[in-house]
Protein backbone atom coordinates (compact mmCIF):
# COMPACT_ATOMS: atom_id res chain seq x y z
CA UNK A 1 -64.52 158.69 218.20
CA UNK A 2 -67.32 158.56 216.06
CA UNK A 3 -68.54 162.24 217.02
CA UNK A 4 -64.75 163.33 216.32
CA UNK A 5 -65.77 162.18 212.60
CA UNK A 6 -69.00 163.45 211.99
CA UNK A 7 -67.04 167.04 213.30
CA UNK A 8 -64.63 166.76 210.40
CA UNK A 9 -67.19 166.12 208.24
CA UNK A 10 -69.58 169.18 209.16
CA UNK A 11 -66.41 171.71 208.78
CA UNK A 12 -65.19 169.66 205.51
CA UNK A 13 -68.63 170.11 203.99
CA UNK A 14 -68.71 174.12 205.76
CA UNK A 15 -65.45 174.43 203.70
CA UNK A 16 -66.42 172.98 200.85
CA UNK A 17 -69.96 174.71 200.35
CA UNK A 18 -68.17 178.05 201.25
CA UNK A 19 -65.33 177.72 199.14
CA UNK A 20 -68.30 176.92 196.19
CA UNK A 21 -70.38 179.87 197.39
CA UNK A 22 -66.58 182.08 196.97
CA UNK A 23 -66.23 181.21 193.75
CA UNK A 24 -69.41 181.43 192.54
CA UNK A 25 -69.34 184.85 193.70
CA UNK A 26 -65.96 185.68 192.42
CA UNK A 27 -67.43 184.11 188.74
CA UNK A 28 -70.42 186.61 189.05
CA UNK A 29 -68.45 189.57 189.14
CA UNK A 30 -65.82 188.45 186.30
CA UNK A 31 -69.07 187.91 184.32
CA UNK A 32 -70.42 190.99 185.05
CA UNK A 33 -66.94 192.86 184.56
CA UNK A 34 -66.88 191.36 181.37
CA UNK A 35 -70.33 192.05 179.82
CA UNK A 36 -69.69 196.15 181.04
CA UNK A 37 -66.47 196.09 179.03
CA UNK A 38 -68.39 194.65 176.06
CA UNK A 39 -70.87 197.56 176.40
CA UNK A 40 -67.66 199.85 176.60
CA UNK A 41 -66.47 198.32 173.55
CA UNK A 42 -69.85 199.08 171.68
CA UNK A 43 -70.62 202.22 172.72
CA UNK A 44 -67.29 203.15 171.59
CA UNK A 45 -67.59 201.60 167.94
CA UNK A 46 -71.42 203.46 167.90
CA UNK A 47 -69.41 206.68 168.81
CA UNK A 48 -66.76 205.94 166.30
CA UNK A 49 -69.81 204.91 163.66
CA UNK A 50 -71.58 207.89 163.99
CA UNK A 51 -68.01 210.20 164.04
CA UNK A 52 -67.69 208.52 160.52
CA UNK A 53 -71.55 209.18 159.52
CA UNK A 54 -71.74 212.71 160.02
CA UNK A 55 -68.26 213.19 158.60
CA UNK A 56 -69.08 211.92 155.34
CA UNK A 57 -72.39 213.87 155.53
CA UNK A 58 -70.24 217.33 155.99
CA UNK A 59 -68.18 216.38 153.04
CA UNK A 60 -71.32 216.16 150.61
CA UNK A 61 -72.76 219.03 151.78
């Protein structure tokens, strides 16, 4: 009986530490998903910066 509990115990803490390790992972990526579509987003308004910069630098000249 007592062996039948420290079973349960090993696969609830198996569970438990994988389901942690599956989120963790699944975190990582979001993160990282997130911090390339910030780059996106600033290489775009650099692009959009410089469009602007050189336009007004044609308009002078």
């Amino acid at each position: 009986m007592e062996d039948m509990y420290l079973f349960i115990i090993v696969i609830i803490a198996l569970s438990l530490i994988y389901n942690g390790y599956k989120r963790k992972k699944n975190y990582d990526i979001k993160r990282l998903e997130l911090e390339l579509e910030h780059k996106k987003i600033d290489l775009e308004t650099k692009k959009i910066d410089y469009a602007r910069h050189v336009s007004k630098d044609q308009k002078h000249v």
